[in-house]
C-alpha atoms as a PDB file:
ATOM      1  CA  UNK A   1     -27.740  70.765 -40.647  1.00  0.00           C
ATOM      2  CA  UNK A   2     -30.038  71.369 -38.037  1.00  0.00           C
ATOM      3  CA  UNK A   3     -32.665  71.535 -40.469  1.00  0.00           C
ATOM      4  CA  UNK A   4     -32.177  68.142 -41.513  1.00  0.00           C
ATOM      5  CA  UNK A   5     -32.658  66.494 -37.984  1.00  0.00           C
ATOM      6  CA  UNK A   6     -36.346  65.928 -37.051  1.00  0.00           C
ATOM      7  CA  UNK A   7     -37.546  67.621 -33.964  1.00  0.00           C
ATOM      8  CA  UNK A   8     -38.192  64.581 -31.883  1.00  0.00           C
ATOM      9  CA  UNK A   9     -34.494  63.338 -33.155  1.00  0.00           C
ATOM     10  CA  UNK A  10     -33.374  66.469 -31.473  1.00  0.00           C
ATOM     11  CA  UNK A  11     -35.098  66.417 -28.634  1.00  0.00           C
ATOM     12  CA  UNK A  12     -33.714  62.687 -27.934  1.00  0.00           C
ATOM     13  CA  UNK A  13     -30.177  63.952 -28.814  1.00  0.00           C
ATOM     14  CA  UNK A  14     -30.156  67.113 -25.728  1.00  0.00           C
ATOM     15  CA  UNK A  15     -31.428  64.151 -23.699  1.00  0.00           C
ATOM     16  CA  UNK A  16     -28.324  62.255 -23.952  1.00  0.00           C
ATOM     17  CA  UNK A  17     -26.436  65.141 -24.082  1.00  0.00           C
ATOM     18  CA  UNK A  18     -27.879  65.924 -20.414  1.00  0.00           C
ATOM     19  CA  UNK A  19     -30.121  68.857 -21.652  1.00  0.00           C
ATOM     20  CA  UNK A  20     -33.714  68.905 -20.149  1.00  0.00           C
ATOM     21  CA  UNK A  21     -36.939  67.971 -22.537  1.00  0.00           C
ATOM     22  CA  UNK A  22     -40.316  68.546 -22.487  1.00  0.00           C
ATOM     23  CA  UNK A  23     -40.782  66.368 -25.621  1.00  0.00           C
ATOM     24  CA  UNK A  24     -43.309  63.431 -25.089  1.00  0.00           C
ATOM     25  CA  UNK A  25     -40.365  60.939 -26.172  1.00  0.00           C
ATOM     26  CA  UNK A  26     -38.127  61.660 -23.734  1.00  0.00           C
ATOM     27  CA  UNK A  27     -40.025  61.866 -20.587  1.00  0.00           C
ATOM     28  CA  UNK A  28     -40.994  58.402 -21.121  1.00  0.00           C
ATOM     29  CA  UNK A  29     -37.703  57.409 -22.404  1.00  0.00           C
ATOM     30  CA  UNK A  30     -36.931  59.114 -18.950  1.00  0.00           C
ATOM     31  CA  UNK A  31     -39.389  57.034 -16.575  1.00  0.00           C
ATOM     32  CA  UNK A  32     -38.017  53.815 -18.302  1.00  0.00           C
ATOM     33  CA  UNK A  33     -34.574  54.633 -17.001  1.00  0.00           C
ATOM     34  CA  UNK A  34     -35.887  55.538 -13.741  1.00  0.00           C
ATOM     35  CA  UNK A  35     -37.324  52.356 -13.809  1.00  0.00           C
ATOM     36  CA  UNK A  36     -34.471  50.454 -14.910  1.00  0.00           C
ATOM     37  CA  UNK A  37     -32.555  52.305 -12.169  1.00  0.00           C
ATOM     38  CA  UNK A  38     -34.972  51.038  -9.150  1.00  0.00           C
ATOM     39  CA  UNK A  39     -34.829  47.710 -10.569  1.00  0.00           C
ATOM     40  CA  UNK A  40     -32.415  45.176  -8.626  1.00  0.00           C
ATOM     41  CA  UNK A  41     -32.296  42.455 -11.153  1.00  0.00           C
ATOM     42  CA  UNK A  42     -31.143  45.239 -13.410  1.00  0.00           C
ATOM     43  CA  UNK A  43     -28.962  47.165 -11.409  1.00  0.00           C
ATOM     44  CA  UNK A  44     -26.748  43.447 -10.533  1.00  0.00           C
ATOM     45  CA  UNK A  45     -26.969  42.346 -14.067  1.00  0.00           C
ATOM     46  CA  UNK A  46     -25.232  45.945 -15.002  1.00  0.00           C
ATOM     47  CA  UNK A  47     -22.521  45.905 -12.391  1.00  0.00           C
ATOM     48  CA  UNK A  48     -21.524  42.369 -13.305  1.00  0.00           C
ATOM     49  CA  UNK A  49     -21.080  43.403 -17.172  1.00  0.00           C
ATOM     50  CA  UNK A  50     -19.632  46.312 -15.684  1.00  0.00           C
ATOM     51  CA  UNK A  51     -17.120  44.493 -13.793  1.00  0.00           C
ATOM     52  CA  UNK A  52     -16.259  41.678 -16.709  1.00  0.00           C
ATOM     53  CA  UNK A  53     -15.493  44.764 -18.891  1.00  0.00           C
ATOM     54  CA  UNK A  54     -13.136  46.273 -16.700  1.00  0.00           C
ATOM     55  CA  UNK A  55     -11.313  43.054 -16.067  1.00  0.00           C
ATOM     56  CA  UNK A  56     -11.132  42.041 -20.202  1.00  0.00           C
ATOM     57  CA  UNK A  57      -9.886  45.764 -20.308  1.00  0.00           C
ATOM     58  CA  UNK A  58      -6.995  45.062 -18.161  1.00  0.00           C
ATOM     59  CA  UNK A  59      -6.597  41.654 -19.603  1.00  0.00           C
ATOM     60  CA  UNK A  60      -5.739  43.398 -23.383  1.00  0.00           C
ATOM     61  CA  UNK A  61      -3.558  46.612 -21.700  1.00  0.00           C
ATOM     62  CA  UNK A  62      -1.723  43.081 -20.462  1.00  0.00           C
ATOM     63  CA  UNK A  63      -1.331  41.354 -23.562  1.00  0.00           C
ATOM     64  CA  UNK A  64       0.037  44.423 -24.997  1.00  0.00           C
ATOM     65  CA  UNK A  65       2.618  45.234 -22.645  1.00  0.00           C
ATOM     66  CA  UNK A  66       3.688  41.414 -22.902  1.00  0.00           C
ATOM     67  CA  UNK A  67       3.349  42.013 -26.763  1.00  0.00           C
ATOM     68  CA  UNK A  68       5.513  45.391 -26.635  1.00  0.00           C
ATOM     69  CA  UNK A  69       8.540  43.783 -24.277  1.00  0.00           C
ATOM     70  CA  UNK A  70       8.173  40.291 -26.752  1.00  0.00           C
ATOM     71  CA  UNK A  71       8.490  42.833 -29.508  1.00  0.00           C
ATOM     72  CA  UNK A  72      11.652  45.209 -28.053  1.00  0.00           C
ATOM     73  CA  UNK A  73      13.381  41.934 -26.742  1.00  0.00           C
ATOM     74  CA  UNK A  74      13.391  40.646 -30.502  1.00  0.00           C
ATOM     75  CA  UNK A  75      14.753  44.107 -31.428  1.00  0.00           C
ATOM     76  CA  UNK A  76      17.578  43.539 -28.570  1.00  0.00           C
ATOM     77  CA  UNK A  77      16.668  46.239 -26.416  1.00  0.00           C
ATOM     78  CA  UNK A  78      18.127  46.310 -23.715  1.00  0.00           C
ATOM     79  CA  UNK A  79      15.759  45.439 -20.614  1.00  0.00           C
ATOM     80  CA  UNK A  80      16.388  48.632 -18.726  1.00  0.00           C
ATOM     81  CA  UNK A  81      15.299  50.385 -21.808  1.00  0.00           C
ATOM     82  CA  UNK A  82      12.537  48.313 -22.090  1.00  0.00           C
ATOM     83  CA  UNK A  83      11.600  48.305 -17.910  1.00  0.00           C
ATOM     84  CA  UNK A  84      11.930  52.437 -18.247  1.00  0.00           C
ATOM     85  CA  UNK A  85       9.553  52.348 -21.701  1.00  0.00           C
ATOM     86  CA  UNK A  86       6.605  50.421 -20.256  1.00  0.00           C
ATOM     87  CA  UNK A  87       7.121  51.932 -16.439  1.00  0.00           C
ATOM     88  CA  UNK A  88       6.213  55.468 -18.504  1.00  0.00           C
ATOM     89  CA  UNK A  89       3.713  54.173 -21.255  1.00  0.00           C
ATOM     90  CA  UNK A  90       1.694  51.682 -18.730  1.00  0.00           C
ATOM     91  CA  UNK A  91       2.550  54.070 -15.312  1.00  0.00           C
ATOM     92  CA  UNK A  92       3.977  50.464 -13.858  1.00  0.00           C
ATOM     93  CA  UNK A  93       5.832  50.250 -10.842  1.00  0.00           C
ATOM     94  CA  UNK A  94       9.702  49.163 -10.910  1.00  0.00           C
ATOM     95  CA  UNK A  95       8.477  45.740  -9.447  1.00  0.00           C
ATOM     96  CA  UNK A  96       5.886  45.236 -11.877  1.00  0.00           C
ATOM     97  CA  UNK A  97       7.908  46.445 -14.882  1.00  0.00           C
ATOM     98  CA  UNK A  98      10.189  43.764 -13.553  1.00  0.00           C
ATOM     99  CA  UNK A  99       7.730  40.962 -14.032  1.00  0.00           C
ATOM    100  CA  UNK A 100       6.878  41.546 -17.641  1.00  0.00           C
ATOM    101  CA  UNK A 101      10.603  41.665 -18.166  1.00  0.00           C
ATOM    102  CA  UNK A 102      10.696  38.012 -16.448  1.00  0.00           C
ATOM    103  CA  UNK A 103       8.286  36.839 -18.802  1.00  0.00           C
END
């Protein structure tokens, strides 16, 4: 296989995998991200995406817990059953269990 992969390909491939590279490519692939680094624009622009991913992440873990208790409730599951289920699967306090159980 590793026939198949060019040697710059290569090179650029133990780059992301954290290996060091001597190849032409990468060091200025390299200097770009140092630049990109230094740059403040960048650096807020990053952290904001950063931060709107993390809070639509916990936004869907959410809607699936709501969609898991909607889903056991129709089944007639009992609520402690259910409370116990997502407290393990979602590592949810007894309080906050308690809320998705109160809709």
């Amino acid at each position: 296989m590793e026939d198949d992969v060019s040697r710059e390909l290569k090179a650029f491939l133990d780059y992301v995998a954290g290996k060091k590279s001597e190849d032409s490519f990468v060091k200025r692939l390299e200097e770009a991200v140092k630049a990109a680094k230094k740059n403040r624009e960048w650096r807020h622009e990053y952290m904001t995406l950063l931060m709107r991913d993390q809070e639509n992440i916990e936004k869907g873990i959410e809607k699936g817990i709501r969609g898991m208790v909607s889903a056991l409730k129709e089944l007639n599951i009992p609520d402690i059953t259910i409370m116990q289920k997502i407290r393990e699967k979602f590592d949810l306090s007894g309080e906050e269990a308690e809320q998705y159980i109160r809709g």
